[in-house]
Protein backbone atom coordinates (compact mmCIF):
# COMPACT_ATOMS: atom_id res chain seq x y z
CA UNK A 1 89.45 141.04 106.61
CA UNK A 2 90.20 143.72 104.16
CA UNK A 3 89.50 142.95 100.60
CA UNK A 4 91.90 145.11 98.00
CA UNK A 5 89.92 146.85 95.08
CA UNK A 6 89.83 145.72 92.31
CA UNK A 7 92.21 146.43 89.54
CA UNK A 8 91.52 148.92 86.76
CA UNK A 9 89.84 147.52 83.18
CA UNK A 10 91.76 148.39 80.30
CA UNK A 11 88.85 150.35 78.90
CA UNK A 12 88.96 152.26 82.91
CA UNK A 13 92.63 152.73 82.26
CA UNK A 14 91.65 154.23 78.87
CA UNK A 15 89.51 157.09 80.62
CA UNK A 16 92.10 157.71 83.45
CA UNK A 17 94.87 158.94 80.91
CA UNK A 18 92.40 160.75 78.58
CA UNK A 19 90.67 162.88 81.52
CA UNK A 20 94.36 163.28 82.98
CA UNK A 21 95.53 164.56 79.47
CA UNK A 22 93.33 167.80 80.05
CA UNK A 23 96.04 169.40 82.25
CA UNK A 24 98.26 169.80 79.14
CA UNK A 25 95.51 171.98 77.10
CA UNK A 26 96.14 175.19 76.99
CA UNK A 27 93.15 177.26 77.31
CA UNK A 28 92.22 179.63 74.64
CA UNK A 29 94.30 177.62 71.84
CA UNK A 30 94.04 174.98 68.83
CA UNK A 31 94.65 171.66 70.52
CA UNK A 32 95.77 168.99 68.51
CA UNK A 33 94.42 165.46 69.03
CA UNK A 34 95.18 161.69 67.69
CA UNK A 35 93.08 158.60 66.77
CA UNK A 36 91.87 155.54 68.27
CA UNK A 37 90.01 154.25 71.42
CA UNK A 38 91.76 155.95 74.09
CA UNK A 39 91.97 159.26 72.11
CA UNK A 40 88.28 158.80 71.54
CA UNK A 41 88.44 159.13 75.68
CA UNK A 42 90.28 161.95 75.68
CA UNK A 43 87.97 163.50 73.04
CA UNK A 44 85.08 162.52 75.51
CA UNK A 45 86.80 164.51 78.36
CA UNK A 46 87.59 167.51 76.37
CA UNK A 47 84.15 168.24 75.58
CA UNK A 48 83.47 169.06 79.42
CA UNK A 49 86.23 172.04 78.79
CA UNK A 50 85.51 173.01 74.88
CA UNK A 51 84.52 176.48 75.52
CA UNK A 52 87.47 177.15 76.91
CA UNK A 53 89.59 176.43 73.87
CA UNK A 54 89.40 177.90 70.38
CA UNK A 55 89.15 174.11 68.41
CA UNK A 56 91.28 171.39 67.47
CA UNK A 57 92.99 169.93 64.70
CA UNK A 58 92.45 166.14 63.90
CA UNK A 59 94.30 163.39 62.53
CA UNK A 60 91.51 161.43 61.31
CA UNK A 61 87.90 160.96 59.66
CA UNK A 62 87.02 159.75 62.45
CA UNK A 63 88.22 162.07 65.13
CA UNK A 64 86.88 165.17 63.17
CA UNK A 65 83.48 163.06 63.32
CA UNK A 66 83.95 162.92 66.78
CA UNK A 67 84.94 166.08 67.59
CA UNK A 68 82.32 167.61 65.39
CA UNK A 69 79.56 165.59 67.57
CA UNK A 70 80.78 166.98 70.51
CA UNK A 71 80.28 170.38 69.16
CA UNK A 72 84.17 171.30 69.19
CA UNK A 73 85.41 173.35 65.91
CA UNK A 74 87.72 171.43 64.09
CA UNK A 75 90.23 173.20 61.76
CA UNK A 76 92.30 172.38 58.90
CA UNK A 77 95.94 171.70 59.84
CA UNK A 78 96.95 174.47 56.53
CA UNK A 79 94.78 176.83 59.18
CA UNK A 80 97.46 176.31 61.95
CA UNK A 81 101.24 177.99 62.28
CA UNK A 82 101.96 175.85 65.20
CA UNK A 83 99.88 173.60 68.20
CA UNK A 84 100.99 173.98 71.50
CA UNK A 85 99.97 170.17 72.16
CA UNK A 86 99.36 167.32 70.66
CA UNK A 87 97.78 164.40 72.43
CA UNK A 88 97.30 160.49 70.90
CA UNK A 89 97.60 157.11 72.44
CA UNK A 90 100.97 154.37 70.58
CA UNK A 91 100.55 151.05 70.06
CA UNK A 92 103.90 150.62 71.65
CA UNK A 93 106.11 153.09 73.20
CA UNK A 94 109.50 152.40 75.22
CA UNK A 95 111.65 154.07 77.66
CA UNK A 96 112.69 156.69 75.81
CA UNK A 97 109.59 158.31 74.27
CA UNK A 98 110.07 156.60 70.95
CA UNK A 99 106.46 154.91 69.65
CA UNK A 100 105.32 152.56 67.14
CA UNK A 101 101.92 154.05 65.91
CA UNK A 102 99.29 153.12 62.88
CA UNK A 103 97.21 150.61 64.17
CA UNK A 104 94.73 152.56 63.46
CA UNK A 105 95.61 153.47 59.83
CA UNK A 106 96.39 156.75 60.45
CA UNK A 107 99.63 157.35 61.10
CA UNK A 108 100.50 159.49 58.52
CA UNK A 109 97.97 162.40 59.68
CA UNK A 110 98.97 161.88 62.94
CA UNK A 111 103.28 162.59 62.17
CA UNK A 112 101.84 165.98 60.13
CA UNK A 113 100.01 166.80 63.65
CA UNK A 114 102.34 165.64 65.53
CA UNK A 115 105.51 167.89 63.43
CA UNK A 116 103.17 171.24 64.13
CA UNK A 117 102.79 170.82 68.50
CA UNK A 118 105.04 171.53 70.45
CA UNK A 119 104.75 168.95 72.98
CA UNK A 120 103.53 165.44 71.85
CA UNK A 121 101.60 163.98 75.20
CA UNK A 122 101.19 160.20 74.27
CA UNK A 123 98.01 158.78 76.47
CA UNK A 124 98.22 154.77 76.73
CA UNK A 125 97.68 151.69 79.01
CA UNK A 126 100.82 149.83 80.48
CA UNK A 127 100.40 147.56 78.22
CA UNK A 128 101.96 149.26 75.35
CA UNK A 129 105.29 150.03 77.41
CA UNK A 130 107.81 147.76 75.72
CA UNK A 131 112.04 147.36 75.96
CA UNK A 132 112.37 147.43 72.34
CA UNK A 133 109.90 148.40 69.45
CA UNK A 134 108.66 145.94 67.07
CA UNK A 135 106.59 143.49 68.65
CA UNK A 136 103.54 145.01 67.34
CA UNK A 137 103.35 144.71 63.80
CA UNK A 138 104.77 148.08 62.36
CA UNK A 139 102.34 149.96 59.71
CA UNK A 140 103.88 151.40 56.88
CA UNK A 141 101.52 153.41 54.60
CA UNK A 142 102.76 153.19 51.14
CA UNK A 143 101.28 153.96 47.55
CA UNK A 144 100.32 150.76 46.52
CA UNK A 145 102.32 150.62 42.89
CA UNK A 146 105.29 150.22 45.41
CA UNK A 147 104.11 148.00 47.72
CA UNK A 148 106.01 144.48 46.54
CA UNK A 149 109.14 146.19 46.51
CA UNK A 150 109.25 147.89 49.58
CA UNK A 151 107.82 144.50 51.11
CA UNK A 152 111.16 142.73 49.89
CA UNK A 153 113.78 145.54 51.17
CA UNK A 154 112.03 144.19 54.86
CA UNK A 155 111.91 140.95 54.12
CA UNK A 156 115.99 141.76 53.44
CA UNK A 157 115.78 142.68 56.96
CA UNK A 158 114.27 139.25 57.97
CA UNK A 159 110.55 140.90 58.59
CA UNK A 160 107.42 139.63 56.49
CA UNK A 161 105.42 142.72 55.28
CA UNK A 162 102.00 141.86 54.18
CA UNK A 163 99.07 144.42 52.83
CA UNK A 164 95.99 145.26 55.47
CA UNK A 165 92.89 144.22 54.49
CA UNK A 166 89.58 144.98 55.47
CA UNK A 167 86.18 143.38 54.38
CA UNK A 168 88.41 141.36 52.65
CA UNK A 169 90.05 143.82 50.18
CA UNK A 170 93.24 146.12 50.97
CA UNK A 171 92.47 148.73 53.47
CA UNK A 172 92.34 152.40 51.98
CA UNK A 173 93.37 155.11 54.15
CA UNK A 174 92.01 158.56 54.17
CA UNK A 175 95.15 159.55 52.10
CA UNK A 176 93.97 156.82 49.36
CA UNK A 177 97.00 154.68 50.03
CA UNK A 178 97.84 151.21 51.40
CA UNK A 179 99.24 150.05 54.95
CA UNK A 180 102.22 146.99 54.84
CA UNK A 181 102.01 145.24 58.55
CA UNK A 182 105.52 144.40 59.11
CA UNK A 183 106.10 141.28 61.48
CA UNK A 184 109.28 140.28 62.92
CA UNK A 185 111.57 143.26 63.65
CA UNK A 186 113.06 144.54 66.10
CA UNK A 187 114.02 148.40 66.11
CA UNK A 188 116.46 149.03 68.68
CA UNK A 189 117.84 152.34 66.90
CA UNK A 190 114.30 154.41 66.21
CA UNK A 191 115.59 157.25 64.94
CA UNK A 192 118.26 155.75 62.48
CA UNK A 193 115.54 153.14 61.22
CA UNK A 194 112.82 155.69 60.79
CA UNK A 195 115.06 157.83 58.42
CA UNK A 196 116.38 155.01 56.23
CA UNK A 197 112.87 153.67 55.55
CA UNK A 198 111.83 156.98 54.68
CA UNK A 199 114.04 157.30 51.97
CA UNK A 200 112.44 154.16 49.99
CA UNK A 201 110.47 154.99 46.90
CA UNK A 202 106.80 154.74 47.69
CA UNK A 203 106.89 154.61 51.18
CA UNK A 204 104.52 157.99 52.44
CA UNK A 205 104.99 156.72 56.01
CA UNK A 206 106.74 154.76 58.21
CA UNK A 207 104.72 154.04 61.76
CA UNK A 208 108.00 155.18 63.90
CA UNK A 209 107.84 158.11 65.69
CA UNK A 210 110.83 158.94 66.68
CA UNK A 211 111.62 162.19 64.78
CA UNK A 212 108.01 163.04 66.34
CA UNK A 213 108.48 161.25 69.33
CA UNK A 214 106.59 161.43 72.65
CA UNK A 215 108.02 164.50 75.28
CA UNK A 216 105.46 163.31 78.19
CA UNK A 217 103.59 159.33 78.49
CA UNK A 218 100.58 159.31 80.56
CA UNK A 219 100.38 155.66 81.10
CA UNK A 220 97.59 154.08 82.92
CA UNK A 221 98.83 151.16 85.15
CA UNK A 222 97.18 149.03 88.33
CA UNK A 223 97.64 152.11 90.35
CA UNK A 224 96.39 154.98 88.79
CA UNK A 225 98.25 156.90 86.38
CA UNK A 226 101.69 157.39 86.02
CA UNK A 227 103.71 160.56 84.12
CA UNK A 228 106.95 160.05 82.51
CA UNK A 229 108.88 163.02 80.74
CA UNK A 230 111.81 162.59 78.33
C-alpha cells in the first residue's frame, strides 16, 4: 500500500512561490519587492542571488528592515526611472489579474512600486484565488479628517467601513494616515470601482489594484506551483 504525501502547509506554499519568483529577476537590476509573509519568503530567497542584482526598492518599513538584514541595498523609489519587476503577494486576486491588497497596511507604497515595474508578479497561496473581489475586507488608506465621510459614501453602497486599530488605537501607516476596512462589497468591475473611489476627497488609497494589476500569479496550490499570465 502506497501512502500519498502529504499536502503542502500554507507557510510551505508560502516558500514555493517566493523561491519560484526568482526566475523573474533580472540580474544586474533594481528589483522591486512587496510586503507581508510570503514576500518576506521571497525576500528570504533573494538573498541566495543578491550579488547578482544591483538592490531593490521596498514598499515598506518593514521590508527595507528586511532587506537591509539580508545585506541587499535598498534604494529610494525617487532613485529609480523604472523597475523591470515588481513582486508582492494579494490578499485576494481573481481570474483576471485584478487584486485586493492592504492587509498589511501598506498598500499605498506598494501601487507607487507597483506604477514604476514593468511586470507586477503577484506570489500567493490558492487560497486567495477568488470569482469576485470583496470578500476580504478592502483597505482604504485615507487621511483621517475624512474618514466619516468617506465611510458613509460605502455605506451608500451597502458596505460598513470601520477604522483599523491596533493596540487598541487607530493604526498609523508609514504615510501617517488611517486604513477604513470595508466589509460587504462585492467589486465585480475593478477597474471602474477603483477610479471612482479615487476621486473621493481624502481617500490617498484605495486597496484595488486593478490600474496596477497583476501580469503573472504564481499561486501555490496542493500540487506545486502553478503560473498564470494575463
Amino acid at each position: 500500500m502506497t501512502t500519498s504525501p502529504a499536502p503542502f502547509t500554507q507557510d510551505e506554499l508560502k516558500t514555493l512561490v517566493g523561491q519560484a519568483a526568482l526566475q523573474y529577476v533580472v540580474p544586474g537590476e533594481i528589483v522591486g519587492v512587496g510586503t507581508g509573509s510570503t514576500v518576506n519568503k521571497f525576500i528570504d530567497a533573494l538573498a541566495t542571488m543578491k550579488d547578482q542584482i544591483k538592490g531593490a526598492v521596498s514598499s515598506s518599513v518593514a521590508s527595507t528592515e528586511r532587506l537591509k538584514a539580508l545585506g541587499i541595498t535598498v534604494f529610494d523609489a525617487n532613485e529609480v526611472d523604472s523597475l523591470s519587476v515588481y513582486i508582492d503577494g494579494a490578499d485576494e486576486i481573481d481570474g483576471q489579474g485584478y487584486m485586493v491588497k492592504g492587509g498589511g497596511a501598506a498598500l499605498t507604497r506598494e501601487k507607487i512600486v507597483a506604477a514604476l515595474a514593468k511586470q507586477f508578479v503577484c506570489i500567493a497561496d490558492e487560497s486567495k484565488l477568488v470569482p469576485v473581489l470583496g470578500n476580504f475586507p478592502l483597505p482604504v488608506e485615507v487621511i483621517p479628517m475624512a474618514a466619516g465621510q468617506i465611510a458613509r459614501k460605502f455605506e451608500a453602497m451597502g458596505a460598513t467601513a470601520t477604522i483599523r486599530h491596533k493596540d487598541g488605537r487607530p493604526l498609523v501607516t508609514d504615510n501617517g494616515q488611517h486604513i477604513l476596512d470595508v466589509r460587504g462589497l462585492k467589486i465585480e468591475q475593478p477597474l471602474a470601482f477603483e477610479s471612482q473611489v479615487n476621486q473621493w476627497p481624502g481617500v490617498v488609497t484605495v486597496g484595488v489594484f486593478a490600474h496596477q494589476k497583476a501580469n503573472v500569479c504564481l499561486l501555490g496550490c496542493a500540487d506545486g506551483v502553478r503560473t498564470t499570465t494575463y
